[in-house]
N, C-alpha and C. Protein backbone atom coordinates (compact mmCIF):
# COMPACT_ATOMS: atom_id res chain seq x y z
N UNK A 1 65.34 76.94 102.59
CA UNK A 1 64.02 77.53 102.60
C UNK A 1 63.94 78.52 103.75
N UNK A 2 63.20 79.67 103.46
CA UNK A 2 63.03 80.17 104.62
C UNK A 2 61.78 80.70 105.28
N UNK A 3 61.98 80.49 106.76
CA UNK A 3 61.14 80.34 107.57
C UNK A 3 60.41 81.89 107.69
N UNK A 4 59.13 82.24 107.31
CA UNK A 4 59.06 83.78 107.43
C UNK A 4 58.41 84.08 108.81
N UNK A 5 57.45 82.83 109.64
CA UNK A 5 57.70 83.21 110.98
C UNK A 5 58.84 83.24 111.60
N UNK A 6 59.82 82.96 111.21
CA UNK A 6 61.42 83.23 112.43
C UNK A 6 62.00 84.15 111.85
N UNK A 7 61.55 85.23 110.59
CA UNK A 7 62.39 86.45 110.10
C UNK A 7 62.22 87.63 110.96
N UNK A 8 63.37 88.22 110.97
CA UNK A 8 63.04 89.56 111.78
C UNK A 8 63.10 90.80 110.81
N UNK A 9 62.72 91.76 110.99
CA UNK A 9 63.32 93.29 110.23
C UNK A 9 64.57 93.24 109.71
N UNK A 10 65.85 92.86 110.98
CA UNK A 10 67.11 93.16 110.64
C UNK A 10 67.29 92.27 109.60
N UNK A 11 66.46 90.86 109.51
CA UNK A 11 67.45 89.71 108.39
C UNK A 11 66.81 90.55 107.03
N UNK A 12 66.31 91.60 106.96
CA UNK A 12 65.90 91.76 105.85
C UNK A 12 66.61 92.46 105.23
N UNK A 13 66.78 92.50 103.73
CA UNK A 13 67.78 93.01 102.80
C UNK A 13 67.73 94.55 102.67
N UNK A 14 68.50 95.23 102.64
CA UNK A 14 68.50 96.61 102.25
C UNK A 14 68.52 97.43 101.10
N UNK A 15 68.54 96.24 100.23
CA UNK A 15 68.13 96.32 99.06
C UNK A 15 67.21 95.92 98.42
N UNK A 16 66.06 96.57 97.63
CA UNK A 16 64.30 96.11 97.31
C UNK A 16 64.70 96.38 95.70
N UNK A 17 64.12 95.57 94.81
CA UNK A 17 63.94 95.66 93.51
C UNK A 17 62.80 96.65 93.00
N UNK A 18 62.75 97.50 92.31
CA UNK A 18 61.38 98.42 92.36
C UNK A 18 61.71 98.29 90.32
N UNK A 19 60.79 98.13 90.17
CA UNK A 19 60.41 98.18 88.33
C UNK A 19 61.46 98.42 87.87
N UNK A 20 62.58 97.11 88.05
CA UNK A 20 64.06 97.00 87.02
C UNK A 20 65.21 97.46 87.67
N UNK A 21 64.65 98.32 88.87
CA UNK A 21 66.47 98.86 89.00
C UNK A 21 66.46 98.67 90.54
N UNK A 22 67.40 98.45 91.11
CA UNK A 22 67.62 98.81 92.41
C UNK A 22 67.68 99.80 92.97
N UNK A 23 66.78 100.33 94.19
CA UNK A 23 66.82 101.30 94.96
C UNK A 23 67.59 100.79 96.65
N UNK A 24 68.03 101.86 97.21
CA UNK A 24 68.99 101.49 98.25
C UNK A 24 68.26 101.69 99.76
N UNK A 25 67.41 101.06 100.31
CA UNK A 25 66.64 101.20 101.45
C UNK A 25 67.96 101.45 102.87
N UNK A 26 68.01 102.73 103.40
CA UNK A 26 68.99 102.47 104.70
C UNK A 26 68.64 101.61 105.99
N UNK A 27 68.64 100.70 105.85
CA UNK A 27 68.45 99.83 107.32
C UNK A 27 69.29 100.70 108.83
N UNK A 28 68.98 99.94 109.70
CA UNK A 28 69.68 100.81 110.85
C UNK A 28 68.54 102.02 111.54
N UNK A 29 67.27 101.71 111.41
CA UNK A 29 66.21 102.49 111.99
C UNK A 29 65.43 101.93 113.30
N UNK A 30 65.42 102.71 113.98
CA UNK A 30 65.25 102.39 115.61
C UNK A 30 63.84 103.24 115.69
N UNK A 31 62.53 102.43 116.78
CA UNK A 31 61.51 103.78 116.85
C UNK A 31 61.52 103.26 118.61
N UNK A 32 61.54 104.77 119.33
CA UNK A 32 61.95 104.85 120.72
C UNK A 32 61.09 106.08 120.95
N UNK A 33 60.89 106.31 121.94
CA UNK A 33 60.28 107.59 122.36
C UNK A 33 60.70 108.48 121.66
N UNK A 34 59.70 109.65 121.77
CA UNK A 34 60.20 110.64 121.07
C UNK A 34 59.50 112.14 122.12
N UNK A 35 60.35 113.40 122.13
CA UNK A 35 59.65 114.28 122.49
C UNK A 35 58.58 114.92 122.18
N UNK A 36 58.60 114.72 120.12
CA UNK A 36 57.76 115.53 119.44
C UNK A 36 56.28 114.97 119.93
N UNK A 37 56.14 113.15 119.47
CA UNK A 37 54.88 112.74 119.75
C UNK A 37 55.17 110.73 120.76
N UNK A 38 54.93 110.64 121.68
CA UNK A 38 54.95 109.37 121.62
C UNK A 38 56.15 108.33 121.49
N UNK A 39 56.22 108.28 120.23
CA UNK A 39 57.48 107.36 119.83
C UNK A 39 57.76 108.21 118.46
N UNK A 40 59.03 107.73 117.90
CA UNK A 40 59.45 107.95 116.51
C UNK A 40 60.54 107.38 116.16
N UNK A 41 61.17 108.11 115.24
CA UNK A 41 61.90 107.12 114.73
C UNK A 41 63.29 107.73 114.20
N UNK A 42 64.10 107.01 114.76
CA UNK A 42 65.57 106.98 114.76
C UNK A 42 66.36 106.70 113.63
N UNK A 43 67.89 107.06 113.60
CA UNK A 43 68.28 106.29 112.72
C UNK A 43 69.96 106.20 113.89
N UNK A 44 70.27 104.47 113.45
CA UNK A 44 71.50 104.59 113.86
C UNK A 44 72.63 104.61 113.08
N UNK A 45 72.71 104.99 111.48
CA UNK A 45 73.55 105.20 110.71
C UNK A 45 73.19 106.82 110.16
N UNK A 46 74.60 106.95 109.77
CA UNK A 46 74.61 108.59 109.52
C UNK A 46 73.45 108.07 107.65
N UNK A 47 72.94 109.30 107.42
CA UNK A 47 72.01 109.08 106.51
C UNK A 47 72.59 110.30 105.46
N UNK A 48 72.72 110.25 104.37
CA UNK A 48 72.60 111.30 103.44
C UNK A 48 72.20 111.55 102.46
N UNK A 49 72.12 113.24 102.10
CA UNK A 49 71.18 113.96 102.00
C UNK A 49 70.40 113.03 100.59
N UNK A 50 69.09 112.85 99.96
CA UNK A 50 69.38 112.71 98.62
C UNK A 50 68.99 110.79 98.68
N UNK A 51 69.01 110.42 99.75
CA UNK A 51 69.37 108.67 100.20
C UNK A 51 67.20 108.65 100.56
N UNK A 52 67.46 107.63 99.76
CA UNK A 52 65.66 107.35 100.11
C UNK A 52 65.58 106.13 101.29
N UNK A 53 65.02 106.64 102.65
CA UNK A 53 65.14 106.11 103.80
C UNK A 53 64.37 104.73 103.97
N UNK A 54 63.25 104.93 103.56
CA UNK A 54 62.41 104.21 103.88
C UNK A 54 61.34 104.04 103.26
N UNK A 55 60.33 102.89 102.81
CA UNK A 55 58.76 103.23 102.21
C UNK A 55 57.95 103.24 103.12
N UNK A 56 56.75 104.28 102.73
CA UNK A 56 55.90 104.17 103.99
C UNK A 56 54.76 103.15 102.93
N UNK A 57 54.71 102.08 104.16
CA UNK A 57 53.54 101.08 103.31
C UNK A 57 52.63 100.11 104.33
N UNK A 58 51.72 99.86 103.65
CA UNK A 58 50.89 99.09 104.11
C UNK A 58 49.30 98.83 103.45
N UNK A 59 48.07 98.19 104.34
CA UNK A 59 47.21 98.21 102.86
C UNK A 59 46.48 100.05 102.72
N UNK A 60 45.85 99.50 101.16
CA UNK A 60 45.96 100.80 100.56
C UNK A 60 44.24 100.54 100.37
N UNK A 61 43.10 102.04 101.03
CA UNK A 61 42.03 102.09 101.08
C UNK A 61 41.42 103.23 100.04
N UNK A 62 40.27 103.31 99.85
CA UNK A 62 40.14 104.58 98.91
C UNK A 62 39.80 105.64 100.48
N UNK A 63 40.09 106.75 100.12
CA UNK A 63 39.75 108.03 101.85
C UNK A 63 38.37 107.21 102.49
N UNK A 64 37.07 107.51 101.47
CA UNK A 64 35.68 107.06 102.37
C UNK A 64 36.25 105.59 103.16
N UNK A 65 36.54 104.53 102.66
CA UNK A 65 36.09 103.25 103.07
C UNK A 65 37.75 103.91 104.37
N UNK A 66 38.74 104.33 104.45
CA UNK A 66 39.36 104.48 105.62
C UNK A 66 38.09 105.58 106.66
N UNK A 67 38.15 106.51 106.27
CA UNK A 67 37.19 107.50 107.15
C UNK A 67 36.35 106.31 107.63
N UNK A 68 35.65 105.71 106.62
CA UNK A 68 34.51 104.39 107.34
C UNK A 68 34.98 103.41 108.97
N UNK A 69 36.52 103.13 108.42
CA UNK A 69 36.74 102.22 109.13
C UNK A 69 37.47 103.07 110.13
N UNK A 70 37.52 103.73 110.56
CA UNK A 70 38.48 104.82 111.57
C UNK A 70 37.42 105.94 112.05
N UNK A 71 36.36 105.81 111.72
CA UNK A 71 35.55 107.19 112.35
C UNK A 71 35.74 106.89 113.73
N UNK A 72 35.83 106.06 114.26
CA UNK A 72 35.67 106.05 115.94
C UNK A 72 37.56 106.04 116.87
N UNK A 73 38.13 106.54 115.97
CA UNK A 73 39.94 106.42 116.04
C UNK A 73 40.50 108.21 116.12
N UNK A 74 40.90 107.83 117.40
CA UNK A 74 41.81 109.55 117.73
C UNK A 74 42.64 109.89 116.40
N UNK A 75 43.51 108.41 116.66
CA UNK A 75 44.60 108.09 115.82
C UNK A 75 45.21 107.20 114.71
N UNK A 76 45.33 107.92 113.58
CA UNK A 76 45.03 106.70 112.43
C UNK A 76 46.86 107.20 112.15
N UNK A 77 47.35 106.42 111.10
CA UNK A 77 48.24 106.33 110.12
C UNK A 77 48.32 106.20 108.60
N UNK A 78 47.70 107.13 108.33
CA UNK A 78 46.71 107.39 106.52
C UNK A 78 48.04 108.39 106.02
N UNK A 79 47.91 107.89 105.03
CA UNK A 79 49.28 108.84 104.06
C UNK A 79 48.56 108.42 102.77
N UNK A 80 47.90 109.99 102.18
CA UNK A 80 47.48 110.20 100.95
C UNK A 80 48.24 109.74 99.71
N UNK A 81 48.02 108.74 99.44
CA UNK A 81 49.45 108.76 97.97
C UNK A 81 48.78 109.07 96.58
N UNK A 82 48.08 110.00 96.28
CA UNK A 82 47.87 110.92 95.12
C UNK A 82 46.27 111.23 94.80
N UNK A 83 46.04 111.82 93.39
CA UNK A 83 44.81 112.44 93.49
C UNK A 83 43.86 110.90 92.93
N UNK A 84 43.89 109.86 93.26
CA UNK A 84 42.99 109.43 92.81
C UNK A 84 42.29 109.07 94.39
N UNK A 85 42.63 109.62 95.60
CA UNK A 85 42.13 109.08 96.61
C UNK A 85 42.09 107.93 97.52
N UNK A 86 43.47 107.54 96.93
CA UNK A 86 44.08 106.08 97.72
C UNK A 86 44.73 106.73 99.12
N UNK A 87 44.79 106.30 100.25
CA UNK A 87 45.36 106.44 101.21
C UNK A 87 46.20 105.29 101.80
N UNK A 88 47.26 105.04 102.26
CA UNK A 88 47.82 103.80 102.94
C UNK A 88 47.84 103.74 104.33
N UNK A 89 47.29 102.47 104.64
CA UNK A 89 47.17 102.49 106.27
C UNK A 89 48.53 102.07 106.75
N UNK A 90 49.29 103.20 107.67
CA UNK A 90 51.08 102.58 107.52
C UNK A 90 50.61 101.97 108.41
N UNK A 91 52.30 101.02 108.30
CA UNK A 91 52.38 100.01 109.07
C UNK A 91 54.08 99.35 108.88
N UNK A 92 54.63 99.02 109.67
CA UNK A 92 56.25 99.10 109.98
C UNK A 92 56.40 100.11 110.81
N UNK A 93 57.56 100.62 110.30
CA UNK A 93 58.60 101.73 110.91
C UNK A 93 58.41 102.82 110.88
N UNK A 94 58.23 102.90 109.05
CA UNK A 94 57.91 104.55 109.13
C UNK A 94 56.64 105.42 109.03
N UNK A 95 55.76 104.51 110.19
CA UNK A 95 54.33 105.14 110.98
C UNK A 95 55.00 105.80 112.23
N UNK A 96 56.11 105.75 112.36
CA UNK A 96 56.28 105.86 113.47
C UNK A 96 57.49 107.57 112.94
N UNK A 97 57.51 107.77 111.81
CA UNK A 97 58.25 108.83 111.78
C UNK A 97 57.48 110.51 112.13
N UNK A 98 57.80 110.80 112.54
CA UNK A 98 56.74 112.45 113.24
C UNK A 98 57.17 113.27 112.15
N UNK A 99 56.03 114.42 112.62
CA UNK A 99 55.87 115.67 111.39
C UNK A 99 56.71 116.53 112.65
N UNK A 100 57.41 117.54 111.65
CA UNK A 100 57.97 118.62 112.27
C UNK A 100 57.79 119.97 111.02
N UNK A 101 57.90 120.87 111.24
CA UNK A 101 57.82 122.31 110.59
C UNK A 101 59.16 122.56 110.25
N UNK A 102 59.75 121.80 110.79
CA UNK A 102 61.48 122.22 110.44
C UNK A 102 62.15 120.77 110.28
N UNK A 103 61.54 120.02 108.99
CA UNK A 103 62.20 118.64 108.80
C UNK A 103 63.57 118.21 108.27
N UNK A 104 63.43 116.43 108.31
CA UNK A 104 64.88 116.10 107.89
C UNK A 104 64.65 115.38 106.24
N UNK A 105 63.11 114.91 106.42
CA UNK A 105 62.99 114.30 105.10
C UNK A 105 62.07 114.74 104.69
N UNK A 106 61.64 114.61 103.34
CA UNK A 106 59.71 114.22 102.89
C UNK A 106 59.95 113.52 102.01
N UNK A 107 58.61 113.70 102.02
CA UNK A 107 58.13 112.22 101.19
C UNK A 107 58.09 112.33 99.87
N UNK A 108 57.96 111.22 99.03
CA UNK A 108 58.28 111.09 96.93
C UNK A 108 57.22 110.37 96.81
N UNK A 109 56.25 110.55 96.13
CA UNK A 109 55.55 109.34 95.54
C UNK A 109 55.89 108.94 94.13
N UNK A 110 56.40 107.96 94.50
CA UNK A 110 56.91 107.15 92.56
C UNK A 110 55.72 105.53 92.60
N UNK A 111 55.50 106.23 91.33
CA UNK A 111 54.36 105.30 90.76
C UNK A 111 53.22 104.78 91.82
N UNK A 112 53.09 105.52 92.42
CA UNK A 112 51.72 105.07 93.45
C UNK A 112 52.49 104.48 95.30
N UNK A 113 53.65 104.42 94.91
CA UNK A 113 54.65 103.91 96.20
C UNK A 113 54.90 105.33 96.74
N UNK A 114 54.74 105.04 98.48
CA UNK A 114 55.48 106.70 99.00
C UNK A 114 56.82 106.26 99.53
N UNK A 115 57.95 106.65 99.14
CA UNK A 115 59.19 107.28 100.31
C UNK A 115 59.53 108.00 100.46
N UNK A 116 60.23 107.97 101.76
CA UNK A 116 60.24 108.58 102.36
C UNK A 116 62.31 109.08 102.12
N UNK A 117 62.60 111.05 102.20
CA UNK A 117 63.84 111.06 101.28
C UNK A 117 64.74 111.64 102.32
N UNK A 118 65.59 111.62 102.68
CA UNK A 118 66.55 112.52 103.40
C UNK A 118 67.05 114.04 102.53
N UNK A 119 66.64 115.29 103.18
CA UNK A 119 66.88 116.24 102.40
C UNK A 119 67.97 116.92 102.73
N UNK A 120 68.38 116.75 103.94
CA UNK A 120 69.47 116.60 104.31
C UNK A 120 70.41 116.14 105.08
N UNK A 121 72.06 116.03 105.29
CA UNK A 121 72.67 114.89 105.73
C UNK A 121 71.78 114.77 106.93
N UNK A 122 71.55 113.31 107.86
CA UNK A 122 71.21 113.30 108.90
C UNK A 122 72.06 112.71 109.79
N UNK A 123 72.21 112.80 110.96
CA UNK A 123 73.43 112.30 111.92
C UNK A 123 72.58 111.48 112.74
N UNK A 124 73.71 110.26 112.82
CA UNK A 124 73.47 109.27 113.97
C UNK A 124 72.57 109.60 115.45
N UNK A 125 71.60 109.23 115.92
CA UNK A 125 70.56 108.87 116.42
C UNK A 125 69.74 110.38 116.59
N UNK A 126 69.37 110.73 115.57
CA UNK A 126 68.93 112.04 114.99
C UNK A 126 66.87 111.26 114.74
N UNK A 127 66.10 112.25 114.85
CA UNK A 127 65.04 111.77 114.93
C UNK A 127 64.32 111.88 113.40
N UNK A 128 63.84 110.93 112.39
CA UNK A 128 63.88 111.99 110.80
C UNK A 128 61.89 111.56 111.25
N UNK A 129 62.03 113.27 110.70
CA UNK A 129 60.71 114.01 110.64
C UNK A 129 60.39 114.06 109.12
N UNK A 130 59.09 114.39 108.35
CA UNK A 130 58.55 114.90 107.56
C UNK A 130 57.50 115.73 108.00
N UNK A 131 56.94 116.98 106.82
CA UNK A 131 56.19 117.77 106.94
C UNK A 131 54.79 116.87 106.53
N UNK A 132 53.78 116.76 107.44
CA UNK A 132 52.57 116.18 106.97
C UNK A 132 52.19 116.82 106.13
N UNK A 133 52.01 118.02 106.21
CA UNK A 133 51.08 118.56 105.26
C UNK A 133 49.65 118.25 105.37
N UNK A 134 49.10 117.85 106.08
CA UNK A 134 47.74 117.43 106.05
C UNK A 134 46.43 118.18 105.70
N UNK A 135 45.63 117.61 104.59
CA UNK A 135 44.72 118.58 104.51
C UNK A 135 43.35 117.42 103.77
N UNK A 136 42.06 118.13 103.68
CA UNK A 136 40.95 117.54 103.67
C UNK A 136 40.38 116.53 104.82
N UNK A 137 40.76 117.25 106.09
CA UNK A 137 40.55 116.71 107.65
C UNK A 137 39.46 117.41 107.47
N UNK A 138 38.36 115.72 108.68
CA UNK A 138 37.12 116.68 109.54
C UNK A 138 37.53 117.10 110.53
N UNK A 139 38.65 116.97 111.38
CA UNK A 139 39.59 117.28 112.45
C UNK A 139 39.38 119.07 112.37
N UNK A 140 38.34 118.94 113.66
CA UNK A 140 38.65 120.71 113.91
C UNK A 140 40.28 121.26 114.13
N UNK A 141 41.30 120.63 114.85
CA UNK A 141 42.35 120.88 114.61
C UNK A 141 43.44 120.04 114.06
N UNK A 142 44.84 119.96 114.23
CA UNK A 142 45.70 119.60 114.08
C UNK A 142 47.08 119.60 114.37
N UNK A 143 46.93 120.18 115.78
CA UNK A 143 48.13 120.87 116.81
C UNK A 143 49.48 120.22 116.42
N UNK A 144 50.68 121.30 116.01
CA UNK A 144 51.98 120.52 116.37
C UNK A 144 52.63 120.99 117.51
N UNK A 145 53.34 119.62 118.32
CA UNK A 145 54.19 120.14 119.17
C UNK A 145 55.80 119.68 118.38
N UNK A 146 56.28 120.16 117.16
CA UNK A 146 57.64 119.64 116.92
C UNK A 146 58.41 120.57 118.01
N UNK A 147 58.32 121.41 118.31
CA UNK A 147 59.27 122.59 119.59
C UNK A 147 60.28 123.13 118.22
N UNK A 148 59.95 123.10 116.62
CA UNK A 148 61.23 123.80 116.00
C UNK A 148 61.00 125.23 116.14
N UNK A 149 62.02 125.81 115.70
CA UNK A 149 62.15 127.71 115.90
C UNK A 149 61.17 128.18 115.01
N UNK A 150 61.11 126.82 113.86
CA UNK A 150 60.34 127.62 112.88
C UNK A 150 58.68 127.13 113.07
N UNK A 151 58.56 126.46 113.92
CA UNK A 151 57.14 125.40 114.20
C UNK A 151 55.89 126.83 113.97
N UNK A 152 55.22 126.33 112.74
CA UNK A 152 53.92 127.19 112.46
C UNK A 152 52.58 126.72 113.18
N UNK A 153 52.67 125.46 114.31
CA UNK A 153 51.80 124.97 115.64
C UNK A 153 50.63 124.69 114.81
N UNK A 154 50.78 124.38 113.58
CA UNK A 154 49.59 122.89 112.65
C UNK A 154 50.48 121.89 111.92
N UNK A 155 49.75 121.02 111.96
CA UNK A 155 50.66 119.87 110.58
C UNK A 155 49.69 119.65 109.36
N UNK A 156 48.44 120.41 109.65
CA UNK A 156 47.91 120.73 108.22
C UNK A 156 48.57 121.65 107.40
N UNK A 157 48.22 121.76 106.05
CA UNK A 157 49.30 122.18 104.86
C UNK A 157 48.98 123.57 104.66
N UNK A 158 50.08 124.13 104.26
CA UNK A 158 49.27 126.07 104.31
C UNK A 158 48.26 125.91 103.40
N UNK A 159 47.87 125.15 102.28
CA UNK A 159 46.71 125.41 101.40
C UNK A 159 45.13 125.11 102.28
N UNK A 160 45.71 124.02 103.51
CA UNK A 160 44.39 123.72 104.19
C UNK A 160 44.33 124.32 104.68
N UNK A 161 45.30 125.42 105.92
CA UNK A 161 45.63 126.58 106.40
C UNK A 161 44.37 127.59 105.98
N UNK A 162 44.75 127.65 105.21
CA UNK A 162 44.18 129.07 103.85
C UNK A 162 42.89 128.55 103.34
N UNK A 163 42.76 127.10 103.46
CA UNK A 163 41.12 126.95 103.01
C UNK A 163 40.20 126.93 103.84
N UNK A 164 40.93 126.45 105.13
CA UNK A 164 39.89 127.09 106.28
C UNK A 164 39.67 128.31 106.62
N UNK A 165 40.47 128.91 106.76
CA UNK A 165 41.09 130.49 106.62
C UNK A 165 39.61 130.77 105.96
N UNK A 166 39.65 130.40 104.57
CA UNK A 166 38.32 131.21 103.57
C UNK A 166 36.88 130.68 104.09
N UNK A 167 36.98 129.82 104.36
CA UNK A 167 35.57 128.59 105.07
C UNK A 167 34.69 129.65 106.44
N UNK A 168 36.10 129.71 107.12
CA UNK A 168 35.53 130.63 108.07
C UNK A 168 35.14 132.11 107.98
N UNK A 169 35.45 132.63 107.03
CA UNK A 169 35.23 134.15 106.94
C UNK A 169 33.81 133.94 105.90
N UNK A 170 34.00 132.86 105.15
CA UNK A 170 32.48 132.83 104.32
C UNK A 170 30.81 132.30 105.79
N UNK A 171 32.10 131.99 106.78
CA UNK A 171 30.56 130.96 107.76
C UNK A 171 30.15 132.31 108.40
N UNK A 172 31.53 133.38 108.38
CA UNK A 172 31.05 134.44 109.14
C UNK A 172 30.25 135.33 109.09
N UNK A 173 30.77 135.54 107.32
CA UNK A 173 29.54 136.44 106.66
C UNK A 173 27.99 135.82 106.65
N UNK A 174 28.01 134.79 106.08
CA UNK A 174 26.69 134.34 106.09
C UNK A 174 25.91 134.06 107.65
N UNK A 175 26.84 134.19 108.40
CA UNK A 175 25.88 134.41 109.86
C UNK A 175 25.46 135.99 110.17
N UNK A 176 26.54 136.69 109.50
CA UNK A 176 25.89 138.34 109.70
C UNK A 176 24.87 138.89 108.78
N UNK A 177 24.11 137.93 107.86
CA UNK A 177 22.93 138.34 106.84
C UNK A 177 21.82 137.82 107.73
């Protein structure tokens, strides 16, 4: 029998059953400081490209009832998983993976589940990023510091980019009538 207070992360299998078939989870993920934000998250096996890393999971809210429960929070861990308005409050490991403008993975949503994908090879204690993309924030901003060459200095998505973009030139006009 086993004891699930004395289990750790590592005794856990690296292999998860998902609707009939096996998918291949890479174990070997470390979260340590990071430059981009805080902490993040590592890997200590080489990863490749195409290899689905990790799920990002935890419980799953509709946006209002999270906004409800987080209005008074700098910092949440909400990952939109599709248009019906479910969000997941992460929780594990890969809350701890950072957005960069110049990433190593993104994310898949299959059947309402998010993982997280390696897009390309990644090398041993390499930091894996995804692009947030973030958008439908009350967050006046959304600053990135990833430091990449290509860093566009938001982790909101160019469509939110571009919808504020239009928001503000409509607040502008209608203040000059």
């Amino acid at each position: 029998m086993v004891c699930y207070s004395q289990l750790t992360w590592a005794a856990l299998p690296a292999v998860i059953l998902f609707d009939g078939t096996y998918l291949t989870m890479v174990d070997g993920l470390i979260v340590r400081s990071s430059s981009i934000h805080a902490a993040g998250c590592y890997t200590t096996r080489r990863i490749k490209k195409g290899a689905r890393v990790i799920e990002y999971d935890g419980p799953r809210f509709t946006k209002d009832e999270a906004d409800e429960r987080y209005k008074d929070r700098n910092i949440t861990y909400l990952f939109s998983c599709g248009d019906d308005k479910t969000v997941i409050d992460g929780f594990g490991t890969a809350m701890f993976i950072n957005h960069s403008c110049d990433p190593n993975c993104e994310s898949d949503n299959v059947g309402g589940r998010v993982f997280i994908i390696a897009i390309r090879d990644i090398a041993v204690g390499e930091e894996l990023t995804y692009e947030y993309n973030l958008y439908d924030s009350d967050d006046d901003d959304a600053d990135c510091y990833c430091g990449a060459k290509k860093c566009r200095g938001t982790m909101f998505s160019e469509d939110e980019v571009k919808r504020r973009a239009r928001k503000a030139r409509s607040a502008g006009k209608n203040s000059n009538n």
